[in-house]
PDB file of N, CA and C in Angstrom:
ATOM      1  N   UNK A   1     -18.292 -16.131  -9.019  1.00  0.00           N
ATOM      2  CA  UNK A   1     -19.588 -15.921  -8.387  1.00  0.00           C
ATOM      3  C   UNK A   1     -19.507 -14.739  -7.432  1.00  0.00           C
ATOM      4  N   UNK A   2     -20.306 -14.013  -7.409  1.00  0.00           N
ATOM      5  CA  UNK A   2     -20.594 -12.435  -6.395  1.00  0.00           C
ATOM      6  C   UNK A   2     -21.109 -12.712  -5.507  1.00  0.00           C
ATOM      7  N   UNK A   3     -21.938 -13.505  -5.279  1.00  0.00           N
ATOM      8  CA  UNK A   3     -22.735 -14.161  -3.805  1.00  0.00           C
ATOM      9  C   UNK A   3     -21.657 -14.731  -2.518  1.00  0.00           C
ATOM     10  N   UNK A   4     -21.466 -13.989  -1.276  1.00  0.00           N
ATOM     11  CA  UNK A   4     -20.650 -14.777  -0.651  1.00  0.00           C
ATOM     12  C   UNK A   4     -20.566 -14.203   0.983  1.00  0.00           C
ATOM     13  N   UNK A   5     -19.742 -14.949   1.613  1.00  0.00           N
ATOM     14  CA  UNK A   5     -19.261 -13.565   2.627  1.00  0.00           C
ATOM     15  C   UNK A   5     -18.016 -13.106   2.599  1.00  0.00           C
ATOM     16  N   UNK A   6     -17.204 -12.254   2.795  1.00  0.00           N
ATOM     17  CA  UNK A   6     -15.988 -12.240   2.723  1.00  0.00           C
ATOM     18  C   UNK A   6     -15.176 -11.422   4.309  1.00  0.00           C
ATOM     19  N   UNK A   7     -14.048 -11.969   4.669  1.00  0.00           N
ATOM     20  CA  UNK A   7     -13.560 -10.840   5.102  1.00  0.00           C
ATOM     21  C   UNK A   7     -13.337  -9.775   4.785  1.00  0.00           C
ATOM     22  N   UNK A   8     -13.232  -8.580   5.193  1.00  0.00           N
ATOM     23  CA  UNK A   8     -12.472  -7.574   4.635  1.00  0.00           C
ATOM     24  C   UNK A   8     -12.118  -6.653   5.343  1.00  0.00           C
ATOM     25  N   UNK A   9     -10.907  -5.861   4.570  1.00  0.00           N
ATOM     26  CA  UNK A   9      -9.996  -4.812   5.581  1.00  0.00           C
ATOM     27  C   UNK A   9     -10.559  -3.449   4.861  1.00  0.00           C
ATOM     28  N   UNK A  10     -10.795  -2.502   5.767  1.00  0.00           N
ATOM     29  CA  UNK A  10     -10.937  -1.120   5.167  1.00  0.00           C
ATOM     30  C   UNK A  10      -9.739   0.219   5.254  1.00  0.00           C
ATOM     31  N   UNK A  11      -9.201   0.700   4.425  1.00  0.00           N
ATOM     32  CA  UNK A  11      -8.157   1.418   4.715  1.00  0.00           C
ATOM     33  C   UNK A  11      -8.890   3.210   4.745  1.00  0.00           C
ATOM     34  N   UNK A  12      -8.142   3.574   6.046  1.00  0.00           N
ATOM     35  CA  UNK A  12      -8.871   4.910   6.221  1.00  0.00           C
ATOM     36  C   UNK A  12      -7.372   5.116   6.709  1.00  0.00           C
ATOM     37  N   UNK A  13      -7.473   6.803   7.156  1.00  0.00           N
ATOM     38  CA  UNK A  13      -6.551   7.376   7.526  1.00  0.00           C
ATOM     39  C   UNK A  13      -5.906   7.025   8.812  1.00  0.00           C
ATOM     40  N   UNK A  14      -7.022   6.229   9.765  1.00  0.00           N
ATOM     41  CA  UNK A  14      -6.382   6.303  10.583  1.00  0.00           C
ATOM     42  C   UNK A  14      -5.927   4.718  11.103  1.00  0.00           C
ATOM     43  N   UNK A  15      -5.704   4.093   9.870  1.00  0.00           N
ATOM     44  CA  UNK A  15      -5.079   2.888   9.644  1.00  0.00           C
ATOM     45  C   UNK A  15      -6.332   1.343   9.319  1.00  0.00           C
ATOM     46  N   UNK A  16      -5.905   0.230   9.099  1.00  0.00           N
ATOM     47  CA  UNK A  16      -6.509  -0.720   8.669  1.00  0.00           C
ATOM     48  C   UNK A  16      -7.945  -0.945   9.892  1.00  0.00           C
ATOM     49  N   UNK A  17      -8.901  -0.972   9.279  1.00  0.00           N
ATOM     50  CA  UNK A  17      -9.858  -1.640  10.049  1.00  0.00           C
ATOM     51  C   UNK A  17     -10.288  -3.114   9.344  1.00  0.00           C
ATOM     52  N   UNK A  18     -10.542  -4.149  10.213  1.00  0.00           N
ATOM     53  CA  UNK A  18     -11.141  -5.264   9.875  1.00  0.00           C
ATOM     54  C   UNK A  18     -12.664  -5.226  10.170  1.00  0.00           C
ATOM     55  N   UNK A  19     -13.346  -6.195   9.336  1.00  0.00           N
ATOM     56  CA  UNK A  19     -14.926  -6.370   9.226  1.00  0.00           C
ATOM     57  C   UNK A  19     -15.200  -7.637   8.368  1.00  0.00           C
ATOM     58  N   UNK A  20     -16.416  -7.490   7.887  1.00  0.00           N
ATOM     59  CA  UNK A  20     -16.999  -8.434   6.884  1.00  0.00           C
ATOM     60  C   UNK A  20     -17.975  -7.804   6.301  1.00  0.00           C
ATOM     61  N   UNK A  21     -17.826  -8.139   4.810  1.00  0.00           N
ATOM     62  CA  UNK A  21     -18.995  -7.727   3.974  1.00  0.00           C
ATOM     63  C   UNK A  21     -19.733  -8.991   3.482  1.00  0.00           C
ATOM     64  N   UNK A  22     -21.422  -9.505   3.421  1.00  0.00           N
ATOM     65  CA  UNK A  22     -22.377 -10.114   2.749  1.00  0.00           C
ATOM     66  C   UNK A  22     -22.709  -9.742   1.265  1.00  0.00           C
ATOM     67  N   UNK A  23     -22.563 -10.425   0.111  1.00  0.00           N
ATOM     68  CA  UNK A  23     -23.053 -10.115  -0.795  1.00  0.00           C
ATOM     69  C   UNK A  23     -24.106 -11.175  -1.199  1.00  0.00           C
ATOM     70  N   UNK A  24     -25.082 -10.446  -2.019  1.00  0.00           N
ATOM     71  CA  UNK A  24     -26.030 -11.121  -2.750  1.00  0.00           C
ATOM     72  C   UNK A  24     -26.453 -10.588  -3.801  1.00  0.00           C
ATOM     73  N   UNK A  25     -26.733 -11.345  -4.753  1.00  0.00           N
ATOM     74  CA  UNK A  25     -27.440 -10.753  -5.709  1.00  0.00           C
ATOM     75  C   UNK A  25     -28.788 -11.425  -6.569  1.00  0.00           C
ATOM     76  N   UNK A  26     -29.589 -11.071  -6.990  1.00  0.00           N
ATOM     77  CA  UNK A  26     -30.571 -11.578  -7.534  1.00  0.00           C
ATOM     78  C   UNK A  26     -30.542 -10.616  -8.965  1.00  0.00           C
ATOM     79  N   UNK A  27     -30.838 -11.541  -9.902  1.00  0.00           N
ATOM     80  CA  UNK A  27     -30.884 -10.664 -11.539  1.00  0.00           C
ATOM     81  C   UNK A  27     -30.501  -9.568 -11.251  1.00  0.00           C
ATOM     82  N   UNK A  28     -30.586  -8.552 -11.395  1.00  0.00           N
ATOM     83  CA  UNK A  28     -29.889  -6.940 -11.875  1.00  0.00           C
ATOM     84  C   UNK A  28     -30.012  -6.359 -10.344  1.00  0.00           C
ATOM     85  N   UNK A  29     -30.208  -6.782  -9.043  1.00  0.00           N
ATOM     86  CA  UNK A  29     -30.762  -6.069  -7.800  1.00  0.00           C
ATOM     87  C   UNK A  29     -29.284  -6.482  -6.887  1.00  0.00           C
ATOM     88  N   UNK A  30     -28.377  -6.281  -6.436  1.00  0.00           N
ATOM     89  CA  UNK A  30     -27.333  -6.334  -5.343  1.00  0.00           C
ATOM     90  C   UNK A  30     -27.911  -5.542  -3.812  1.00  0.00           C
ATOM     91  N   UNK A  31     -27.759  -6.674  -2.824  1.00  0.00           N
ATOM     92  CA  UNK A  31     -26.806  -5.843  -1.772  1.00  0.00           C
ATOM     93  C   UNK A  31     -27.082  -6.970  -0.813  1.00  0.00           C
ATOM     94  N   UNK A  32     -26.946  -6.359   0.774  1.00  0.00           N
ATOM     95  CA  UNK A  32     -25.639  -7.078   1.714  1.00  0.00           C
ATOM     96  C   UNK A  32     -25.394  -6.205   2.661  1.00  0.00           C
ATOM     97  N   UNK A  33     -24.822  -6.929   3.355  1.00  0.00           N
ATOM     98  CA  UNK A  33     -24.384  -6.457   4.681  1.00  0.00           C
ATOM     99  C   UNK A  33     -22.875  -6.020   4.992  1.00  0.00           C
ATOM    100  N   UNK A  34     -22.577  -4.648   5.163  1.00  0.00           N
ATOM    101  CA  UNK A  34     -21.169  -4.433   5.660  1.00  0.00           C
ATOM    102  C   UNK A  34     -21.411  -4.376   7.170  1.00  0.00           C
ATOM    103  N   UNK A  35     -20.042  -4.750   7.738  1.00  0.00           N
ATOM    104  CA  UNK A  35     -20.146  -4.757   9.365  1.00  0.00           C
ATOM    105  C   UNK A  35     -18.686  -4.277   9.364  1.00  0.00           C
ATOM    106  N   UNK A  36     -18.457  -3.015   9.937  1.00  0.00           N
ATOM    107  CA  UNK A  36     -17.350  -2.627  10.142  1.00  0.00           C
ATOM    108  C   UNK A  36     -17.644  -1.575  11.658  1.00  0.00           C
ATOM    109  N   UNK A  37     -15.899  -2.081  12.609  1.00  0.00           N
ATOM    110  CA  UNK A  37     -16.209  -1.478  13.972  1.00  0.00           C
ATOM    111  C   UNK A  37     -17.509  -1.794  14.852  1.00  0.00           C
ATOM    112  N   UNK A  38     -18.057  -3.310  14.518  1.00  0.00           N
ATOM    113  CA  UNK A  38     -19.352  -3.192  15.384  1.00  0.00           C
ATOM    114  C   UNK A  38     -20.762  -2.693  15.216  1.00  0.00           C
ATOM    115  N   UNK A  39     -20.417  -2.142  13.716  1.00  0.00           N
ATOM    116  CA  UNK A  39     -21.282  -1.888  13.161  1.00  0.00           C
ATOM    117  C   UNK A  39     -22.221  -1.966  12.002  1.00  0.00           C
ATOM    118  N   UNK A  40     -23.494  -2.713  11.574  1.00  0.00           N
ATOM    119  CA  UNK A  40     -23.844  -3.302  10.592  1.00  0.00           C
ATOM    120  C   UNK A  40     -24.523  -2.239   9.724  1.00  0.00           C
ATOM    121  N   UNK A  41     -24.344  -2.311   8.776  1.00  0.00           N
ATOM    122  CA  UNK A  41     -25.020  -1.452   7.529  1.00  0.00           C
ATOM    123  C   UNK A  41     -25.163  -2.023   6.459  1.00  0.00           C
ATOM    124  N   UNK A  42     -26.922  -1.912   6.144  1.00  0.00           N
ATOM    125  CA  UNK A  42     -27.222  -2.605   5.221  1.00  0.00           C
ATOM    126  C   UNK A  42     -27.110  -1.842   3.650  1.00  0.00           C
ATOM    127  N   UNK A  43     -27.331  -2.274   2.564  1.00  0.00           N
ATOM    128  CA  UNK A  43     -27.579  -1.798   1.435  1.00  0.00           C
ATOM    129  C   UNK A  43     -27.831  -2.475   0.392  1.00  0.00           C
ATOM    130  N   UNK A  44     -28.646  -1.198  -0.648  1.00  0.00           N
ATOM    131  CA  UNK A  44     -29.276  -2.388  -1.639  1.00  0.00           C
ATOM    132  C   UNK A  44     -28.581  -1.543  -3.367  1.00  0.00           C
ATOM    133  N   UNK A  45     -28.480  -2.053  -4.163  1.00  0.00           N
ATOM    134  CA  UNK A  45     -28.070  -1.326  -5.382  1.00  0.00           C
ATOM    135  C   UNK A  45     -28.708  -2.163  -6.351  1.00  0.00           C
ATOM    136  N   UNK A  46     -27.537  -2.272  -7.638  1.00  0.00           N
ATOM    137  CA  UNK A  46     -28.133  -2.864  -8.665  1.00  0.00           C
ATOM    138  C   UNK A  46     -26.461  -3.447  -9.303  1.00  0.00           C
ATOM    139  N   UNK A  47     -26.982  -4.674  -9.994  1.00  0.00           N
ATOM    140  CA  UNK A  47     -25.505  -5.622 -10.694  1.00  0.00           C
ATOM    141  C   UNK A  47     -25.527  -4.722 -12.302  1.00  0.00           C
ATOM    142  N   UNK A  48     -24.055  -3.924 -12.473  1.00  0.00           N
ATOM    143  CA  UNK A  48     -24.006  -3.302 -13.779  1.00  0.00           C
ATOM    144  C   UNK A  48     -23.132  -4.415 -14.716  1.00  0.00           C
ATOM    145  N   UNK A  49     -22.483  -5.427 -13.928  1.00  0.00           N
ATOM    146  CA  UNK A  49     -22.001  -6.600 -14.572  1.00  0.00           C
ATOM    147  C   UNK A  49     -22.329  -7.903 -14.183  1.00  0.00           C
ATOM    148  N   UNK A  50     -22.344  -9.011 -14.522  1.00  0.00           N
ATOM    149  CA  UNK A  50     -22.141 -10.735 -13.338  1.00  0.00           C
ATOM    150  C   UNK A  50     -21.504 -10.143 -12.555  1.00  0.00           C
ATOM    151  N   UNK A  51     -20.402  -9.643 -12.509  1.00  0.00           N
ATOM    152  CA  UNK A  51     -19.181  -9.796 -10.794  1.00  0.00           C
ATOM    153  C   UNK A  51     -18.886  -8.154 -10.451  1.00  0.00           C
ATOM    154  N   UNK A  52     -19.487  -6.976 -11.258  1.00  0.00           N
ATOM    155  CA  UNK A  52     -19.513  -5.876 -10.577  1.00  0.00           C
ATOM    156  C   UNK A  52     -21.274  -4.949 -10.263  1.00  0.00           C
ATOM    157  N   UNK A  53     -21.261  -4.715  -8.914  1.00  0.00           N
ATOM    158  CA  UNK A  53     -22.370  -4.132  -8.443  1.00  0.00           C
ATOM    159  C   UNK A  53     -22.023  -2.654  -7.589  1.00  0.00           C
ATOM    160  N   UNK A  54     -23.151  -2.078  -7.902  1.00  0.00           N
ATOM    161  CA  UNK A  54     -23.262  -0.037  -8.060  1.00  0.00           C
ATOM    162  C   UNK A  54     -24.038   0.057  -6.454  1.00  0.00           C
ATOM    163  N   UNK A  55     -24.049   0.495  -5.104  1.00  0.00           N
ATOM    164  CA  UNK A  55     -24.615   0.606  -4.402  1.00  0.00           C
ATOM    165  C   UNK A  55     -24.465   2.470  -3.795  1.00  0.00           C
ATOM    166  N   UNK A  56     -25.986   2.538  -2.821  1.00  0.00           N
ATOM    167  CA  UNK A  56     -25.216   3.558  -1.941  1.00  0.00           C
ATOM    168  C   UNK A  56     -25.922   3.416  -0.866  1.00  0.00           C
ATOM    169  N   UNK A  57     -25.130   3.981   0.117  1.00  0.00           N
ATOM    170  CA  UNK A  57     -25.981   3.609   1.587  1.00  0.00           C
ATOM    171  C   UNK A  57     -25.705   5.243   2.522  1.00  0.00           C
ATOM    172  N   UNK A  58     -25.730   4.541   3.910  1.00  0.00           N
ATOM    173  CA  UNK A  58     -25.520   5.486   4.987  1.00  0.00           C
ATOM    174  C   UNK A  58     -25.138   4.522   6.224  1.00  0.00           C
ATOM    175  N   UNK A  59     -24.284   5.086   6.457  1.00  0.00           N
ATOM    176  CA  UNK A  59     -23.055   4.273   7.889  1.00  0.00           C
ATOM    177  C   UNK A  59     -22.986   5.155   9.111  1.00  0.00           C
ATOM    178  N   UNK A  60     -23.738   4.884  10.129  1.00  0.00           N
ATOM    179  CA  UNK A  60     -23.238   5.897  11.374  1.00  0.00           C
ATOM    180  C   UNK A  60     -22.501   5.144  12.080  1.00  0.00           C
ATOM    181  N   UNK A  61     -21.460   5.701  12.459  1.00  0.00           N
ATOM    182  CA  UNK A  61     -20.200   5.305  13.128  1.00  0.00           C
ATOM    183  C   UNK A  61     -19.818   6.876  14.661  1.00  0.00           C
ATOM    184  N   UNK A  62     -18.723   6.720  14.920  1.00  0.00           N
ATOM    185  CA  UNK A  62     -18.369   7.159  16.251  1.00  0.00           C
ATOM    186  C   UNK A  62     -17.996   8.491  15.738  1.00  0.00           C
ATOM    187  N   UNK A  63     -17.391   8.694  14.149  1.00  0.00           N
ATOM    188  CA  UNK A  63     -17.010   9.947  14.164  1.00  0.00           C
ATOM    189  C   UNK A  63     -17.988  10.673  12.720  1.00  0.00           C
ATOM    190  N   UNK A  64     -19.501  10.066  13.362  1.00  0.00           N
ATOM    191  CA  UNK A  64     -20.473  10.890  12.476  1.00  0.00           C
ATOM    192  C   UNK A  64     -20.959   9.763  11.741  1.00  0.00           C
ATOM    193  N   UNK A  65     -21.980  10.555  10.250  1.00  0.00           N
ATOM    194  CA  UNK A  65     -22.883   9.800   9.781  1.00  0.00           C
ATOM    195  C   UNK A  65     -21.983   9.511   8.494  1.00  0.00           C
ATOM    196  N   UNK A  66     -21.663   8.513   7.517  1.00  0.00           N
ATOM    197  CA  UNK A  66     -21.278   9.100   6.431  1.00  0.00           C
ATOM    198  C   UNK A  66     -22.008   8.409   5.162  1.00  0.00           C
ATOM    199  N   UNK A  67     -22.159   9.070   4.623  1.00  0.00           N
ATOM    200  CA  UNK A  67     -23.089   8.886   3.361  1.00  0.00           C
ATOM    201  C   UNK A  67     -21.967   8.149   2.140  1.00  0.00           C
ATOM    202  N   UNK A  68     -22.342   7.017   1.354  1.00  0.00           N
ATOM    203  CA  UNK A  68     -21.479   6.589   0.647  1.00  0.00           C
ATOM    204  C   UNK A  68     -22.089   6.117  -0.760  1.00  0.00           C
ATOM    205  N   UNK A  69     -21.287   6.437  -1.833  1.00  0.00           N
ATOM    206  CA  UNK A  69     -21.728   5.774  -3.128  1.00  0.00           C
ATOM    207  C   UNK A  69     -20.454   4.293  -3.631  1.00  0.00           C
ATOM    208  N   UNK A  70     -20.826   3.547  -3.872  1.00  0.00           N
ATOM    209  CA  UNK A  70     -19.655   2.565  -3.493  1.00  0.00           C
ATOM    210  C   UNK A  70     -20.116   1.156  -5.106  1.00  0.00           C
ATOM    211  N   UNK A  71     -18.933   1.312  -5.441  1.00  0.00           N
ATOM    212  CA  UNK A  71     -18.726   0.157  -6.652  1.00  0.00           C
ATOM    213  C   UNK A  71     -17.938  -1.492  -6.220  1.00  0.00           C
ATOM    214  N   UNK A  72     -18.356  -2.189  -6.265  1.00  0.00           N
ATOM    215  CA  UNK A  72     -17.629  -3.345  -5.579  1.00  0.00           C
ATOM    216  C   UNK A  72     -17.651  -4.292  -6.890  1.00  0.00           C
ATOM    217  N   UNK A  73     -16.126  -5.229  -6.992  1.00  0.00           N
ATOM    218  CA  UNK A  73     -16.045  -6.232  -8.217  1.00  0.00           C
ATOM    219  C   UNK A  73     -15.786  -7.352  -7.276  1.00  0.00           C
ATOM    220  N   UNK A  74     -15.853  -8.530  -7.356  1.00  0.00           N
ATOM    221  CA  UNK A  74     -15.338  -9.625  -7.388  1.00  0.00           C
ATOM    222  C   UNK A  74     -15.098 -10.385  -8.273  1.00  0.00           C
ATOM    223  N   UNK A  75     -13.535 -10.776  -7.907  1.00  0.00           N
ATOM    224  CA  UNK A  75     -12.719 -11.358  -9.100  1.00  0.00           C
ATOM    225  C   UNK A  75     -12.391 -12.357  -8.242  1.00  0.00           C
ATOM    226  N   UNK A  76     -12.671 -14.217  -8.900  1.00  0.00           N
ATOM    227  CA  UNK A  76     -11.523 -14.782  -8.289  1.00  0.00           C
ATOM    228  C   UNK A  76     -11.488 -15.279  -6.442  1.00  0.00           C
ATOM    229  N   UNK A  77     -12.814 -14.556  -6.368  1.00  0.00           N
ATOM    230  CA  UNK A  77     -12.657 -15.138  -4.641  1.00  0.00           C
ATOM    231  C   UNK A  77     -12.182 -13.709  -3.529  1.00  0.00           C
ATOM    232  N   UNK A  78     -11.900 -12.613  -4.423  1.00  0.00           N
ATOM    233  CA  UNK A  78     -11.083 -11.331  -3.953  1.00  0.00           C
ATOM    234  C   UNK A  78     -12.349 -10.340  -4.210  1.00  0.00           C
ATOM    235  N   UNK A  79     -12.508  -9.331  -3.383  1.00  0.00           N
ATOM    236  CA  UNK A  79     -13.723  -8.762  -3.466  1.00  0.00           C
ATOM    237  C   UNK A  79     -12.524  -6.829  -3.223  1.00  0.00           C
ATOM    238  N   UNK A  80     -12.827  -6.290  -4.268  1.00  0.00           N
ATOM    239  CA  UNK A  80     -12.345  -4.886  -4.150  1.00  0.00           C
ATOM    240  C   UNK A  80     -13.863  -3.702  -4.510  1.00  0.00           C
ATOM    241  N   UNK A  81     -13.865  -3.144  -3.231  1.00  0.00           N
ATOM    242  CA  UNK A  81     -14.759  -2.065  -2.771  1.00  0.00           C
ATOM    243  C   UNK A  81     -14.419  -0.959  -3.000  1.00  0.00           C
ATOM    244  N   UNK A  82     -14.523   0.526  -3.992  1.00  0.00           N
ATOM    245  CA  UNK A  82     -14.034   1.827  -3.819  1.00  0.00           C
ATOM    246  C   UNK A  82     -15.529   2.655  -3.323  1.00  0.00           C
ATOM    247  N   UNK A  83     -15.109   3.565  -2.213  1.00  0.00           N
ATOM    248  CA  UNK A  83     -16.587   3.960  -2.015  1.00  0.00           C
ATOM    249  C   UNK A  83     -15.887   5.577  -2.084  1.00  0.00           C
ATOM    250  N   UNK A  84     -17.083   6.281  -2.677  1.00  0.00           N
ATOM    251  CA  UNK A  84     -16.723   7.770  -2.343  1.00  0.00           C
ATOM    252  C   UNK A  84     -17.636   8.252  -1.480  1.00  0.00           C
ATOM    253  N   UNK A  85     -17.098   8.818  -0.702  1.00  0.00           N
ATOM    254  CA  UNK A  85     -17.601   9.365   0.956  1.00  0.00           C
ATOM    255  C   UNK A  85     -17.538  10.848   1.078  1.00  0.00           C
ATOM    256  N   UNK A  86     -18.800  11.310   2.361  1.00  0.00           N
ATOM    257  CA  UNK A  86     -18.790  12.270   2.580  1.00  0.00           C
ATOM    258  C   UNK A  86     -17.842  12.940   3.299  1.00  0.00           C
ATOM    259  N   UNK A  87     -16.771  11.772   3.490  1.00  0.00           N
ATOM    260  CA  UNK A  87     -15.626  11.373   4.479  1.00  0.00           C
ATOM    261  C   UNK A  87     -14.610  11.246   4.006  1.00  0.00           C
ATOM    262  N   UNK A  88     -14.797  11.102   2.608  1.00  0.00           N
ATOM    263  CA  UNK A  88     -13.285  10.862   1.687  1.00  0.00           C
ATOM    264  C   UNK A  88     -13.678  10.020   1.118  1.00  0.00           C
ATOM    265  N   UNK A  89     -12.488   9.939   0.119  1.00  0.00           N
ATOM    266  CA  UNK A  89     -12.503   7.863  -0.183  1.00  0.00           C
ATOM    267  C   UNK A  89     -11.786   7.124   0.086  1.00  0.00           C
ATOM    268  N   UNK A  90     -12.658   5.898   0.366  1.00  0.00           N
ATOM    269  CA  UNK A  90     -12.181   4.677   0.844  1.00  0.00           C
ATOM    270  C   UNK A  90     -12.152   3.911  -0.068  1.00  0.00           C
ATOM    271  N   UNK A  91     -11.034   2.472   0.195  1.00  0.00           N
ATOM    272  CA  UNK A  91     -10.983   1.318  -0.377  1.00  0.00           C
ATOM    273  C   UNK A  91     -11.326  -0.207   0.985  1.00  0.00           C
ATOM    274  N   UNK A  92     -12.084  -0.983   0.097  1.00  0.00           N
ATOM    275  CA  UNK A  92     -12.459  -2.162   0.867  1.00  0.00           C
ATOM    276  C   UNK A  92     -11.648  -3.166  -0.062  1.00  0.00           C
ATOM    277  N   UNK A  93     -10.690  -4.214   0.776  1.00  0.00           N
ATOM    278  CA  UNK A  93     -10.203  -5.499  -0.135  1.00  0.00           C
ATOM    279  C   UNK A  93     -10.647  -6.487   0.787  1.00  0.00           C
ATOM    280  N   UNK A  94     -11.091  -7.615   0.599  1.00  0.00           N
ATOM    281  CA  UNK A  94     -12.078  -8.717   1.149  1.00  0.00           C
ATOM    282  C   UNK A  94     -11.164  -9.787   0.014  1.00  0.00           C
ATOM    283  N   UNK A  95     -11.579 -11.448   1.040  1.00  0.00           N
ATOM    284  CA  UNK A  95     -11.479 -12.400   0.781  1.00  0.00           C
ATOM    285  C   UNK A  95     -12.632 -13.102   1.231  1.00  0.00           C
ATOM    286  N   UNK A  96     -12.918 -14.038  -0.067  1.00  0.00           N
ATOM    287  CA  UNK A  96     -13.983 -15.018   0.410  1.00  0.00           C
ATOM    288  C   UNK A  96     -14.179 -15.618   1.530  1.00  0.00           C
ATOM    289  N   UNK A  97     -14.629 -15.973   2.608  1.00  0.00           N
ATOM    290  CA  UNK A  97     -14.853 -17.058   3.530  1.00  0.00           C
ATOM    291  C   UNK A  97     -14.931 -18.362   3.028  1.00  0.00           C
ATOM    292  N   UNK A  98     -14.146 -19.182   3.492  1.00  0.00           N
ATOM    293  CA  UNK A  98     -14.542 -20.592   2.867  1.00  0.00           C
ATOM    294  C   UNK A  98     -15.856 -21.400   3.867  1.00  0.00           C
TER     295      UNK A  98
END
């Protein structure tokens, strides 16, 4: 199931950040809430599988705005995020909340 909350860690250069990502989905429409550093960002996309969804958003944070196109699967209770950024790319790995 893709619907959930999860923890998750984000790996950037300048080492692990913790957060949480919200997922939801309704028929072919995804999105949810990332909260990373204190900061919430919403977004909306679309489900290209049951357990993988296509989003893109915009995140302002401390070192600027960054614009992101971002693929997320959940497998298993494990939620893996690759986003490509105006910032680089990042990876998100999340675990379900029980």
């Amino acid at each position: 199931m893709f619907n959930g909350e999860y923890n998750a860690a984000l790996n950037t250069p300048m080492g692990t950040i913790n957060g949480k990502i919200i997922l939801n989905s309704r028929g072919n429409l995804a999105e949810g809430i990332i909260e990373i550093m204190g900061m919430r960002n919403t977004f909306k996309g679309m489900m290209v599988k049951p357990n993988v969804a296509k989003f893109s958003g915009n995140f302002n944070t401390p070192i600027g705005n960054i614009e992101y196109n971002a693929m997320c699967t959940v497998m298993n209770d494990i939620l893996e995020l690759s986003a490509n950024t105006n910032k680089g790319n990042f990876k998100i790995h999340g675990k379900r909340k029980c």
